[in-house]
Protein backbone atom coordinates (compact mmCIF):
# COMPACT_ATOMS: atom_id res chain seq x y z
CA UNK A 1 -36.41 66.38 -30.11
CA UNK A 2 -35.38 63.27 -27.93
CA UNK A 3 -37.37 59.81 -28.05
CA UNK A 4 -35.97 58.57 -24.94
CA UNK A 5 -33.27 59.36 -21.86
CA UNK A 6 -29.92 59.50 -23.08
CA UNK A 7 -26.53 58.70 -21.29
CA UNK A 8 -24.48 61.49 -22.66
CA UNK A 9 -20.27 62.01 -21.89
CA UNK A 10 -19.87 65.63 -19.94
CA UNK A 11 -15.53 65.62 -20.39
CA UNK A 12 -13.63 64.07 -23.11
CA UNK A 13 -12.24 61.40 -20.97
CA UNK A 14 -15.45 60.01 -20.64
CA UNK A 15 -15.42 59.91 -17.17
CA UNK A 16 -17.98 61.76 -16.32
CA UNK A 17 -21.33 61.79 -17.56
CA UNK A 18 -25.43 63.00 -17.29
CA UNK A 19 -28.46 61.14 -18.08
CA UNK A 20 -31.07 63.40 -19.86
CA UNK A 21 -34.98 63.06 -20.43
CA UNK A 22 -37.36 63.15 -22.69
CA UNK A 23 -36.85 67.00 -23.07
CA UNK A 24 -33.13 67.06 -22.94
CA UNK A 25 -33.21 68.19 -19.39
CA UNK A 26 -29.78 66.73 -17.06
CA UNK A 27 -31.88 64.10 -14.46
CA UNK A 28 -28.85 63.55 -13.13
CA UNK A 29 -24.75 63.07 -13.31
CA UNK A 30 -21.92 60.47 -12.34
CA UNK A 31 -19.73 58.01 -13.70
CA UNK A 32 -21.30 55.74 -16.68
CA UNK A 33 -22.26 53.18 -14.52
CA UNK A 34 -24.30 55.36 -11.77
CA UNK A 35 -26.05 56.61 -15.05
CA UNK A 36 -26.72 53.18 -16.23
CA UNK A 37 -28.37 52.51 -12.76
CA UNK A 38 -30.63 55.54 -12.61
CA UNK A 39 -31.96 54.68 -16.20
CA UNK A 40 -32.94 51.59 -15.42
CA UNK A 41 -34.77 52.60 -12.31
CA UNK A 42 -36.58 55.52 -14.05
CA UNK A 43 -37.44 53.33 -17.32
CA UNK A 44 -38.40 49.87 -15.00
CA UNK A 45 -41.12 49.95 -12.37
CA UNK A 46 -39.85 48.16 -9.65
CA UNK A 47 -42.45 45.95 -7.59
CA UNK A 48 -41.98 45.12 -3.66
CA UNK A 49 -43.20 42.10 -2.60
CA UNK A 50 -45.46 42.72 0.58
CA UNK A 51 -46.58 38.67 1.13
CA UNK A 52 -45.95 35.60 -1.13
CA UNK A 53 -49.47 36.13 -2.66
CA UNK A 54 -49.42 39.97 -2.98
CA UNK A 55 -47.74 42.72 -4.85
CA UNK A 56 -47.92 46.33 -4.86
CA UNK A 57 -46.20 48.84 -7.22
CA UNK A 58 -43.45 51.03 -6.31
CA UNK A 59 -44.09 54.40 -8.41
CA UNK A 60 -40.83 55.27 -9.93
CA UNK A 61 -39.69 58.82 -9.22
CA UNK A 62 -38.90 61.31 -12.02
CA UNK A 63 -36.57 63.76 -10.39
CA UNK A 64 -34.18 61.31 -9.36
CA UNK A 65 -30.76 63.24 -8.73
CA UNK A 66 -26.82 61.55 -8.46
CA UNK A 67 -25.22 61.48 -5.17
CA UNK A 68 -21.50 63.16 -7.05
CA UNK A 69 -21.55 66.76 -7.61
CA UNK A 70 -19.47 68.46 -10.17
């Protein structure tokens, strides 16, 4: 069905649109950029630094949801 998430327009201005999963489901809405920013932090693994010599992984969440309702 999909191969990836997908940044799809929800209007025909383009103004609004909804990032969808792996299984088409919406993950979450806004304008193109706010759907930009939650694909990159569901697709990246971010990494905090807790000291200069050591690292931990931040797990990325998968029910992230956007801040604008429609």
């Amino acid at each position: 069905m999909y191969t990836g998430p997908m940044i799809l327009p929800l209007d025909s201005e383009g103004t609004i649109y909804a990032l969808q999963d792996e299984k088409g489901d919406t993950i979450g809405t806004g304008t193109r950029a706010v759907c930009e920013i939650l694909l990159y932090m569901i697709t990246n693994p971010t990494t905090r630094v807790v000291s200069d010599r050591v690292k931990t992984s931040v797990q990325t969440r998968t029910n992230v949801r956007s801040a604008i309702g429609i």
